[in-house]
Protein backbone atom coordinates (compact mmCIF):
# COMPACT_ATOMS: atom_id res chain seq x y z
CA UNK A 1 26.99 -3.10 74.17
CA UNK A 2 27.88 -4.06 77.68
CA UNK A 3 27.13 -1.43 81.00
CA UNK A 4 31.19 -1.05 81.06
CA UNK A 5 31.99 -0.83 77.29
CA UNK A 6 29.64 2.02 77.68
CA UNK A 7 30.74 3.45 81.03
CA UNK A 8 34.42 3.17 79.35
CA UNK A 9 35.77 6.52 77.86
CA UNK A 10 38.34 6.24 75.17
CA UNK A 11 41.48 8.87 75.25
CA UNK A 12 41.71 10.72 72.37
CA UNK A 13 44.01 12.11 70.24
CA UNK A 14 44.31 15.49 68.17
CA UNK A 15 46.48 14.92 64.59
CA UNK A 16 47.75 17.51 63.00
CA UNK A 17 49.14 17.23 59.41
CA UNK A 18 48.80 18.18 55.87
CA UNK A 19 49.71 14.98 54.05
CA UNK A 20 46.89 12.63 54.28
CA UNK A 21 49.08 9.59 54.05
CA UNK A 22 50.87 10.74 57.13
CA UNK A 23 47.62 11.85 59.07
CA UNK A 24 45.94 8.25 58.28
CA UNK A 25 48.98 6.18 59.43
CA UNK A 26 49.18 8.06 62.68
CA UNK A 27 45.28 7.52 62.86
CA UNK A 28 45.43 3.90 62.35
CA UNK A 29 48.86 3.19 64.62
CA UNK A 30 46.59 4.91 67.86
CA UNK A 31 43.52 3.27 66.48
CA UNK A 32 45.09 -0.07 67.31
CA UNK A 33 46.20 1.77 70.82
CA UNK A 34 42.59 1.84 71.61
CA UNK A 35 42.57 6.15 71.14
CA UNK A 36 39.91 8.00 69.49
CA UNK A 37 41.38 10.29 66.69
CA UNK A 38 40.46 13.73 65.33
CA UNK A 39 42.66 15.20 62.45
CA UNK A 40 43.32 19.09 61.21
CA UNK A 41 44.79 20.09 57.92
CA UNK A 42 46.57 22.84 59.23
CA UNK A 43 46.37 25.40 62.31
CA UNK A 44 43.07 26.73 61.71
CA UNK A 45 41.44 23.78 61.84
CA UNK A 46 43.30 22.60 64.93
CA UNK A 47 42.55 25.15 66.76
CA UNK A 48 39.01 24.81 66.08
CA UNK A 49 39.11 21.56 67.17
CA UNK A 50 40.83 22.03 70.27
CA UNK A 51 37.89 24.61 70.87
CA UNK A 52 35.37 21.98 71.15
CA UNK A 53 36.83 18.54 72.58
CA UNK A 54 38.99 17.85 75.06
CA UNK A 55 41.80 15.89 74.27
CA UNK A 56 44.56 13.88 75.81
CA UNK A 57 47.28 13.79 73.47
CA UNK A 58 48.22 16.22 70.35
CA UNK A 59 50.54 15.58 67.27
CA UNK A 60 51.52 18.51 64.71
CA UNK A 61 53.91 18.37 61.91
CA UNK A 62 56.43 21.49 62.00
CA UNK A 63 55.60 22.82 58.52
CA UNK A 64 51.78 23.46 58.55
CA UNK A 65 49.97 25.14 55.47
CA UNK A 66 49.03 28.31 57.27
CA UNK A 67 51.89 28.91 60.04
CA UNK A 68 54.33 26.55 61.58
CA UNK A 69 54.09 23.99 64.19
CA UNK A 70 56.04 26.24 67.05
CA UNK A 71 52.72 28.59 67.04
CA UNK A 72 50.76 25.92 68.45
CA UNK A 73 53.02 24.33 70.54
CA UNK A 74 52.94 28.22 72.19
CA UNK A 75 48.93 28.31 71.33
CA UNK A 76 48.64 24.70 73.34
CA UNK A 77 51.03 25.96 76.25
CA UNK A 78 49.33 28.95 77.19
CA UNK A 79 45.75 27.95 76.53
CA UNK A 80 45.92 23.97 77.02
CA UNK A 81 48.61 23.48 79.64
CA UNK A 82 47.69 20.45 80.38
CA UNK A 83 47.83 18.49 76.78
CA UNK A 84 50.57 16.75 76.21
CA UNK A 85 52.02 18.34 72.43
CA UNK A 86 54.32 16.12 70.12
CA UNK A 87 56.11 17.50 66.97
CA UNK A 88 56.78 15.72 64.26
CA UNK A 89 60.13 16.84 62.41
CA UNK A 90 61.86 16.55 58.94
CA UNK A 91 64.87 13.77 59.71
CA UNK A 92 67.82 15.43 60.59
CA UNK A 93 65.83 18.96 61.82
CA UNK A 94 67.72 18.53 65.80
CA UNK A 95 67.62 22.07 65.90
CA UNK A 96 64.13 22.28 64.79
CA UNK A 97 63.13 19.74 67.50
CA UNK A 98 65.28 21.48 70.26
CA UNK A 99 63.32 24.29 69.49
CA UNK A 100 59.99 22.77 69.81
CA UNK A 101 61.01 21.44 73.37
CA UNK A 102 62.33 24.75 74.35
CA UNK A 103 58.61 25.97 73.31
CA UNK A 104 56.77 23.51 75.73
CA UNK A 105 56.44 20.16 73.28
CA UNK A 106 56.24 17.14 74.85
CA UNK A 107 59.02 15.51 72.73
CA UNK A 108 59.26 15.14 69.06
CA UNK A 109 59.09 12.97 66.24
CA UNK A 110 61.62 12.57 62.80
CA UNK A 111 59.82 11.55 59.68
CA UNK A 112 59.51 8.91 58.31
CA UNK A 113 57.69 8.10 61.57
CA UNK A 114 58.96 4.87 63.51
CA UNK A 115 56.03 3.34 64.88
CA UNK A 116 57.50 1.61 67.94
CA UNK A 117 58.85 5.12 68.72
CA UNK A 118 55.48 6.44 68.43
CA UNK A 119 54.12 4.04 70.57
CA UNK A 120 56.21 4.65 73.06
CA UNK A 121 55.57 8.09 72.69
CA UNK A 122 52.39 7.96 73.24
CA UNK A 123 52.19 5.51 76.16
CA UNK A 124 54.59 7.86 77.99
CA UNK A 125 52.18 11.02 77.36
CA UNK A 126 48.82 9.22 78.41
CA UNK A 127 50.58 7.98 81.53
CA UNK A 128 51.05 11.95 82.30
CA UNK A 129 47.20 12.11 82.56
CA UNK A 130 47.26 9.32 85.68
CA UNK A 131 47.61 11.04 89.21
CA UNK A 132 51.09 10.45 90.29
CA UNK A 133 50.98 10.24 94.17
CA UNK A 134 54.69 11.45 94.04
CA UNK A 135 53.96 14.49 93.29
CA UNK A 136 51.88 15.00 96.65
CA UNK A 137 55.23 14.02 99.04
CA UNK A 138 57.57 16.50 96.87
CA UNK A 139 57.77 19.06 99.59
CA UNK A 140 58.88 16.33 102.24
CA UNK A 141 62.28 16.20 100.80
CA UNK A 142 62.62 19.57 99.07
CA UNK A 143 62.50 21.92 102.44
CA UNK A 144 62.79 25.76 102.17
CA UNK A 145 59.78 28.18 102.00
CA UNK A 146 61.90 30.89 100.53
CA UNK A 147 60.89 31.91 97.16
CA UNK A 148 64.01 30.92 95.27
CA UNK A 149 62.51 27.10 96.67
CA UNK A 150 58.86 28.28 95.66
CA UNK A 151 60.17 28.71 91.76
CA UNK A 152 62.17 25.86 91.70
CA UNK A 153 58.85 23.56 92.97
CA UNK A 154 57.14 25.28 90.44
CA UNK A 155 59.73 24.26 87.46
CA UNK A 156 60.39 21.01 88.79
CA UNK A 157 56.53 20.23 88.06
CA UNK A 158 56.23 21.65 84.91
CA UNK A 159 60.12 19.96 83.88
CA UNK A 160 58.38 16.80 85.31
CA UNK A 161 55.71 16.55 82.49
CA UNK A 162 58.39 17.23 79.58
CA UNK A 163 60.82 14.67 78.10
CA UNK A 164 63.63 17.17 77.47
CA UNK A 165 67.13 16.84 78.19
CA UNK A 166 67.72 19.42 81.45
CA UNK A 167 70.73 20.73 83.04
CA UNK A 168 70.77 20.98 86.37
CA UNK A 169 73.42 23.57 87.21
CA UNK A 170 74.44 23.88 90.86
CA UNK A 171 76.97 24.51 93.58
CA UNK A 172 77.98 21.13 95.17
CA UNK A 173 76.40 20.60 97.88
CA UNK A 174 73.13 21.89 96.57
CA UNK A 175 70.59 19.00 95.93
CA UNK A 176 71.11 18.41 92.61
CA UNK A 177 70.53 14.84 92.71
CA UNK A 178 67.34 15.14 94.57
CA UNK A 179 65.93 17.78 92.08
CA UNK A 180 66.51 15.00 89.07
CA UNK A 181 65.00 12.15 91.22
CA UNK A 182 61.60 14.75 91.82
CA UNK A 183 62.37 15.40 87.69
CA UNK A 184 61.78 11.81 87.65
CA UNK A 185 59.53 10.61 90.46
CA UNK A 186 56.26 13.25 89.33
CA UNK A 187 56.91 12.73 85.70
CA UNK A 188 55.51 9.62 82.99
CA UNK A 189 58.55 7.99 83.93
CA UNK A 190 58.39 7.38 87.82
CA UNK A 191 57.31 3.82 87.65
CA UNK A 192 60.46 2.92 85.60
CA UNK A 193 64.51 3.19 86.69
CA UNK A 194 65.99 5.96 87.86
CA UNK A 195 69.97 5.28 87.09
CA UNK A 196 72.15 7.58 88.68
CA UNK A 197 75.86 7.69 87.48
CA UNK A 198 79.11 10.09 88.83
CA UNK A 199 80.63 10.23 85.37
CA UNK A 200 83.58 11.73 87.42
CA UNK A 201 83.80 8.81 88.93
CA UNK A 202 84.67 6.18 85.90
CA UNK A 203 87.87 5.02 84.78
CA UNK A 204 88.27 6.36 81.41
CA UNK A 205 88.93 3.12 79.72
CA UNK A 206 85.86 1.55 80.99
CA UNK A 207 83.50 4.55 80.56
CA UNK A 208 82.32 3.01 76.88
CA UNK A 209 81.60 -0.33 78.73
CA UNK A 210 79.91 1.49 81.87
CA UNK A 211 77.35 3.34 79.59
CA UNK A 212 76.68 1.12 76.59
CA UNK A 213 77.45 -2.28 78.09
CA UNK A 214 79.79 -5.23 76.35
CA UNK A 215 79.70 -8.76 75.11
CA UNK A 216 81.54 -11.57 76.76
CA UNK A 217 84.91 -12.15 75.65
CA UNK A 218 85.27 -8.85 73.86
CA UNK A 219 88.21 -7.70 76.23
CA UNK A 220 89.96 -9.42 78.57
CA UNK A 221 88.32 -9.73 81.62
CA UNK A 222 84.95 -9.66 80.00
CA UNK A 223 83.94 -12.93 81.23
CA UNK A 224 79.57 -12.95 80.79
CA UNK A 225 77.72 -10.01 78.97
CA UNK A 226 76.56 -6.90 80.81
CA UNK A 227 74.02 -4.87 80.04
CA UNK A 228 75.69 -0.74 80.47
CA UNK A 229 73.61 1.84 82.11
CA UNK A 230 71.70 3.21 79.22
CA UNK A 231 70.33 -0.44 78.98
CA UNK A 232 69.58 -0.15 82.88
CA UNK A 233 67.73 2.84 82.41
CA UNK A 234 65.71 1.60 79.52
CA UNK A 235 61.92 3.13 80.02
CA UNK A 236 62.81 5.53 82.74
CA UNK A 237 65.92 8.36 83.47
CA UNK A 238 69.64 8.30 83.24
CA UNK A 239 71.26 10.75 85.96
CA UNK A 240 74.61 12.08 84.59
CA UNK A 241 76.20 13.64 87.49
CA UNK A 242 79.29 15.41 86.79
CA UNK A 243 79.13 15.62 82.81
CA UNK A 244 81.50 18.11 82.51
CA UNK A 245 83.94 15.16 83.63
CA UNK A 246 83.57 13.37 80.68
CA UNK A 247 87.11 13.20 78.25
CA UNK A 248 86.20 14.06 75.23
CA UNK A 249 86.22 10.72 73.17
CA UNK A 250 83.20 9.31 75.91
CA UNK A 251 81.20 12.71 74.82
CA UNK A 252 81.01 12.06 71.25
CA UNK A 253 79.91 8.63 71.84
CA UNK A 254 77.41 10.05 74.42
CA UNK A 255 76.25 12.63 71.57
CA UNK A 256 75.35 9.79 69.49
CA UNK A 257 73.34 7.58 71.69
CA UNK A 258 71.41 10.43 72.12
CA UNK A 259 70.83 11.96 68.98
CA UNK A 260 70.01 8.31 67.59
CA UNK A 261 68.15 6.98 70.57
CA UNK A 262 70.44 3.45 70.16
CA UNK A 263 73.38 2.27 71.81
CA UNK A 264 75.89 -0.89 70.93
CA UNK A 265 77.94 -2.54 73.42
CA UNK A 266 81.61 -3.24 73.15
CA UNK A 267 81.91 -6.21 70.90
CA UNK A 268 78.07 -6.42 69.33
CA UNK A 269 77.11 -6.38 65.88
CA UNK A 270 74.52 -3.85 65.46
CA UNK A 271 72.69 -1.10 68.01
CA UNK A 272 69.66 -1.41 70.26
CA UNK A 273 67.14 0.82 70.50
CA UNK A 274 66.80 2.75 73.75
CA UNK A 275 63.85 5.18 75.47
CA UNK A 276 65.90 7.23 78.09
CA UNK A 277 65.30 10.63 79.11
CA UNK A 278 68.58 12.30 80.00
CA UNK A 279 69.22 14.62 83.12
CA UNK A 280 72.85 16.03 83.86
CA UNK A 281 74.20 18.03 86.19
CA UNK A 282 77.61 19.82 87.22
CA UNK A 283 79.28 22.25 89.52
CA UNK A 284 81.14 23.41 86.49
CA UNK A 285 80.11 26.03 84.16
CA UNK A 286 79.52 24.12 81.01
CA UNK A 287 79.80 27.19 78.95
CA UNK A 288 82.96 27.65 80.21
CA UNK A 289 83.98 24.33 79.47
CA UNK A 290 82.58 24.77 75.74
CA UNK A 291 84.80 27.78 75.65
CA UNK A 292 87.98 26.17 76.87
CA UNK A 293 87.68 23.68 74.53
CA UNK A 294 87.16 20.77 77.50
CA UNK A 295 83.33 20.39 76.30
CA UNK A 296 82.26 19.69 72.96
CA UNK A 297 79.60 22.51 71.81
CA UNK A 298 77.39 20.17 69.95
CA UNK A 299 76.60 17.90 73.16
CA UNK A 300 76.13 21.11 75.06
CA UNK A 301 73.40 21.97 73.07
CA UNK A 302 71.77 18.56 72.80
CA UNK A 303 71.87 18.23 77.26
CA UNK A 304 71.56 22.07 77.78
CA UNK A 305 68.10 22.43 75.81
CA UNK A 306 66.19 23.89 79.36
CA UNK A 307 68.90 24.48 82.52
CA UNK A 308 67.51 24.42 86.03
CA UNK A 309 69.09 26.00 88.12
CA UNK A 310 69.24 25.11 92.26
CA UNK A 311 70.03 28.21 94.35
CA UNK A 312 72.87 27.80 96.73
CA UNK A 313 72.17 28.13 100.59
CA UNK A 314 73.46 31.43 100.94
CA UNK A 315 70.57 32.83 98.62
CA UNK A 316 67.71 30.87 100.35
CA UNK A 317 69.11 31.71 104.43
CA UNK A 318 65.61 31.52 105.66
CA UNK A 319 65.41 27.98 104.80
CA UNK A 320 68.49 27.39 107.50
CA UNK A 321 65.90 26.95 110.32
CA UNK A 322 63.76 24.11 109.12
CA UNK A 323 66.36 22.60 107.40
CA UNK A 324 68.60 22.41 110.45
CA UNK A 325 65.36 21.19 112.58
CA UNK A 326 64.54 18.71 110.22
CA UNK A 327 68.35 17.17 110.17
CA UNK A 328 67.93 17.24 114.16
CA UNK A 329 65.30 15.27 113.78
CA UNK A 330 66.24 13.09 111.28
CA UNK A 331 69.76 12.19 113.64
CA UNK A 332 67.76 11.71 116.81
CA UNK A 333 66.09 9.31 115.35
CA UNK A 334 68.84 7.59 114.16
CA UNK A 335 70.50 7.59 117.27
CA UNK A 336 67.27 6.87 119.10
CA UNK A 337 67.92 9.90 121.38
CA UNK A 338 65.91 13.21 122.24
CA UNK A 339 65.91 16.06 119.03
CA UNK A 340 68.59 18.91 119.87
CA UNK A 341 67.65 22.28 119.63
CA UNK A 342 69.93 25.05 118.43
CA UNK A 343 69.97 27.91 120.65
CA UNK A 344 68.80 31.22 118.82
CA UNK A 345 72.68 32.80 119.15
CA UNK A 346 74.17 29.15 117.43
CA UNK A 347 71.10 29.76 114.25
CA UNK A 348 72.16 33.24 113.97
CA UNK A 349 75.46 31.93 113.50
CA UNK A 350 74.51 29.84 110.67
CA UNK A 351 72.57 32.08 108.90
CA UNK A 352 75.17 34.26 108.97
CA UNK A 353 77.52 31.44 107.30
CA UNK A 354 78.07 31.73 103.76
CA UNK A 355 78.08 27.59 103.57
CA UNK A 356 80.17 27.33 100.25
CA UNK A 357 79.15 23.44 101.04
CA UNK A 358 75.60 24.26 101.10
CA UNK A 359 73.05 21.67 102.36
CA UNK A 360 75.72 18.82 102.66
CA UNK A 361 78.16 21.24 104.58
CA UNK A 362 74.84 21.94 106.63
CA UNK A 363 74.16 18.50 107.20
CA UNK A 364 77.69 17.53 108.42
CA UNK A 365 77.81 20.36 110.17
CA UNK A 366 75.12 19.52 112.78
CA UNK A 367 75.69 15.84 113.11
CA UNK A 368 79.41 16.90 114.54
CA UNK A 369 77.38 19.42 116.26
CA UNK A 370 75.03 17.20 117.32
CA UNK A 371 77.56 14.50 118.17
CA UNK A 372 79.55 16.94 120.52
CA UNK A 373 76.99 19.04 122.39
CA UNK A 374 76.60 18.64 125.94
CA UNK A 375 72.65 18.52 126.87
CA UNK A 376 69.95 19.39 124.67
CA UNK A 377 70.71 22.54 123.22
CA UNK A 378 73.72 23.15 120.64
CA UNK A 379 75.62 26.16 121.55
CA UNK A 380 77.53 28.71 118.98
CA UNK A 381 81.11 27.36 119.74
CA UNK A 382 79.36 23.18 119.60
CA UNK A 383 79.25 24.72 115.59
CA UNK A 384 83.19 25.15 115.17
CA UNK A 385 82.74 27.59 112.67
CA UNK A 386 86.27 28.47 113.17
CA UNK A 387 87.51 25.16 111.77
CA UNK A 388 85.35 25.78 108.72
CA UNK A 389 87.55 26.65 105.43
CA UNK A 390 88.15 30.79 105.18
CA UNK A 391 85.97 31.42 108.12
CA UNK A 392 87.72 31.88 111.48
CA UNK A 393 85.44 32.93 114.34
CA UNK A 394 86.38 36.94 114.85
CA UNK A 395 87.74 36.75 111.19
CA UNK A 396 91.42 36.80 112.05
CA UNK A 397 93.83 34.09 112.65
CA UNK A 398 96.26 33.34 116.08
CA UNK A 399 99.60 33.99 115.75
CA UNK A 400 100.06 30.35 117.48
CA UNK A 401 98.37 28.71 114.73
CA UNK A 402 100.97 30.29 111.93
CA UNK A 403 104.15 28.38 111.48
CA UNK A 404 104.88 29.42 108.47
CA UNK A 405 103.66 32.97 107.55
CA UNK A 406 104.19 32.38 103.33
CA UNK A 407 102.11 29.12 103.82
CA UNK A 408 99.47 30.58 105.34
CA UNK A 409 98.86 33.42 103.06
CA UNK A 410 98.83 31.28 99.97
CA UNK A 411 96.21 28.91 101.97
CA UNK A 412 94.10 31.85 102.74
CA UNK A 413 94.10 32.72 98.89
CA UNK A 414 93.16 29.55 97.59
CA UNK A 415 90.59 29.07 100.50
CA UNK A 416 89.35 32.71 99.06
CA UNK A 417 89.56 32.20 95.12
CA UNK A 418 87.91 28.61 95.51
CA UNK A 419 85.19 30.44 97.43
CA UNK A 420 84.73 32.93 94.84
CA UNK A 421 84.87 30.10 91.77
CA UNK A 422 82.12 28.50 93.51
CA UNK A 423 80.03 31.51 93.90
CA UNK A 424 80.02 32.16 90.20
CA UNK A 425 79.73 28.77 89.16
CA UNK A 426 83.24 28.14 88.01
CA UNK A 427 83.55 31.33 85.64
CA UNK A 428 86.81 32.28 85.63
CA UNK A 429 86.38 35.77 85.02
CA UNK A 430 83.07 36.92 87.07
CA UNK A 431 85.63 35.45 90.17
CA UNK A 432 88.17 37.50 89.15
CA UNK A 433 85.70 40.39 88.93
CA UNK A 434 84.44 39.41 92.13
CA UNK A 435 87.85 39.40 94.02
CA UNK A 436 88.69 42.53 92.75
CA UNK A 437 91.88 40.94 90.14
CA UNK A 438 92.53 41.40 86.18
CA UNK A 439 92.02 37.69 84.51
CA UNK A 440 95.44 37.74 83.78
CA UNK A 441 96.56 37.85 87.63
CA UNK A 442 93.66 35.83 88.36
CA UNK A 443 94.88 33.00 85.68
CA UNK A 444 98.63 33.55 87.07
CA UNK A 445 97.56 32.30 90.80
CA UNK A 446 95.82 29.75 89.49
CA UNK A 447 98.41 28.26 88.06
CA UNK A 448 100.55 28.81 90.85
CA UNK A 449 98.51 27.81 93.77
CA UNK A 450 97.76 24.61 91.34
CA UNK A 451 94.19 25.12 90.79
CA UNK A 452 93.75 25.50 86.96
């Protein structure tokens, strides 16, 4: 044996499973991947083993002999954070298999076992145990010391070594987006695509051609074949901004390239496999949109199995300083020009904002601030928080500025109930309960100021 076959230290792999024909297939499939294998019977034994190797991968079937696969998924979690835990699932078991990512797994399995599924696996878990040197630049684009910021780091990291769907639910404005590119960027994934897609943003009629692609000639105008974006993402991360904008027909379509893992285009014969992991986000609250009927449970389920929530501005106001510094910066730069500085009255201001925008209105804020400001310094008025939507300066409005007193009111209420909707995340009744109204008045302006 050569000086580097013996230097060289094989990963290795902890199987757990009481049929033998199961456990030797899965030894033999990550033989030929180069791993060293140990196997367990059932949890007793695992955990024994676990107690004296280290390992760098772990499959257990659900239904073990003495307990069930969930107790050491939660054993593995809280002892072994760091090991990567697949379960392996009776076909069909969805709910099962949430479960076990809810609990911490890695991602799951469906027997019979398809071994190019399981290879994949398994590449994707060992890359989680090579230093990722995204992880080190995370806090150069997520700013905010504030502890809402400090938990969301945290989550982001341990979301980031998972393969589970996650809902990002958010104000717009917040940073959604960036919080699934850092989902992406310190997780297995971050050397493969990133596809970001505003599902809002797609004509319904070519939404099924968008996400699963479609052969030449199989509608008009479908003059060469394109690949859609699940093909795009192949390997890496679909971003589905928006979901709660999808019509109904797209999300039953969308339910079943994810449940099977396979998409066909418009026009081909037969499905292609696909390894995407699936982020979504919305301004909307989904469970809402279940309840209204706009939403279709079952695909709520299969996206929702951990939410993340981002905090708004107004929760995190500490952050407002650096932030705002940073975005100097970042425009000086840009302009080739010396940083301006807010004076201390003009950050009091902000913090004082309740920035229904959040970042974004932040951002726009000071580059109009920024743009206008006569020196160095950016005074309270360079902010024109009076032009900002239900927030005159002194809180009251000029009698100049009314021409029509009826008008006015009824834009003052809708500036107030939108406010209030995007506060509580687009539930209907917690706004109503927050502007002091009875759901039934609160549906009734809806309606009539056109917002329903």
């Amino acid at each position: 044996m050569s000086k580097t076959e013996t230097m060289t230290v094989r990963q290795k792999a902890l199987i757990i499973d009481d049929e033998p024909d199961i456990r030797e297939l899965l030894e033999i499939t990550l033989g030929r991947m180069k791993l060293d294998t140990r196997s367990a019977r059932n949890l007793k034994e695992a955990k024994e083993c676990l107690a004296r190797e280290h390992y760098d991968l772990c499959l257990t079937d659900m239904r073990l002999p003495d307990g069930c696969g969930l107790e050491l998924v939660q054993f593995i979690q809280q002892q072994y954070p760091q090991l990567p835990v697949a379960m392996i699932t009776a076909y069909g078991s969805l709910d099962t298999a949430i479960g076990a990512l809810k609990a911490g797994a890695f991602d799951f399995l469906t027997k019979p076992v398809d071994l190019g599924r399981l290879r994949e696996l398994v590449n994707t878990a060992l890359r989680l145990r090579t230093p990722n040197p995204n992880e080190l630049t995370v806090d150069s684009r997520l700013l905010g010391a504030s502890p809402p910021m400090n938990v969301l780091r945290k989550q982001i990291g341990k979301l980031a070594r998972s393969q589970a769907p996650v809902y990002i639910s958010g104000e717009s404005g917040s940073g959604k987006e960036l919080v699934a590119r850092l989902i992406h960027e310190q997780g297995p994934r971050h050397e493969r695509p990133f596809v970001p897609v505003n599902c809002g943003a797609i004509p319904s009629e070519l939404m099924e051609s968008e996400f699963f692609g479609h052969k030449k000639g199989s509608f008009t105008g479908a003059m060469e074949d394109k690949p859609g974006l699940f093909q795009a993402a192949n390997g890496g991360t679909l971003f589905l901004d928006e979901v709660a904008d999808l019509p109904l027909p797209m999300q039953v379509k969308l339910l079943r390239a994810i449940q099977e893992k396979a998409v066909r285009s418009v026009g081909g014969a037969k499905e292609v496999v696909v390894d995407v992991r699936i982020l979504c986000a919305t301004h909307k609250d989904l469970a809402s949109e279940v309840a209204a009927g706009r939403f279709r449970q079952d695909l709520y389920y299969r996206l929702n199995v951990i939410e993340l929530r981002v905090p708004p501005l107004r929760e995190r106001r500490e952050d407002i300083a650096q932030l705002a510094e940073v975005m100097l910066r970042r425009l000086a730069q840009e302009c080739g020009d010396t940083p301006a500085r807010l004076q201390p009255d003009a950050l009091a201001k902000l913090q004082s904002y309740r920035f229904p925008g959040n970042v974004r209105e932040l951002e726009n804020m000071l580059e109009r601030a920024y743009t206008l400001c006569e020196g160095e310094e950016i005074k309270p008025s360079d902010l024109r928080l009076s032009d900002a939507p239900g927030m005159p300066e002194n809180g009251e409005a000029s009698l100049a500025q009314i021409d029509n007193l009826e008008d006015h009111l009824e834009e003052v209420e809708r500036k107030l109930i939108m406010q209030a909707l995007e506060e509580t995340r687009w539930n209907r009744t917690a706004a109503a309960q927050r502007l002091g109204l009875s759901f039934r008045s609160m549906r009734y302006r809806l309606k009539k100021l056109g917002l329903d």
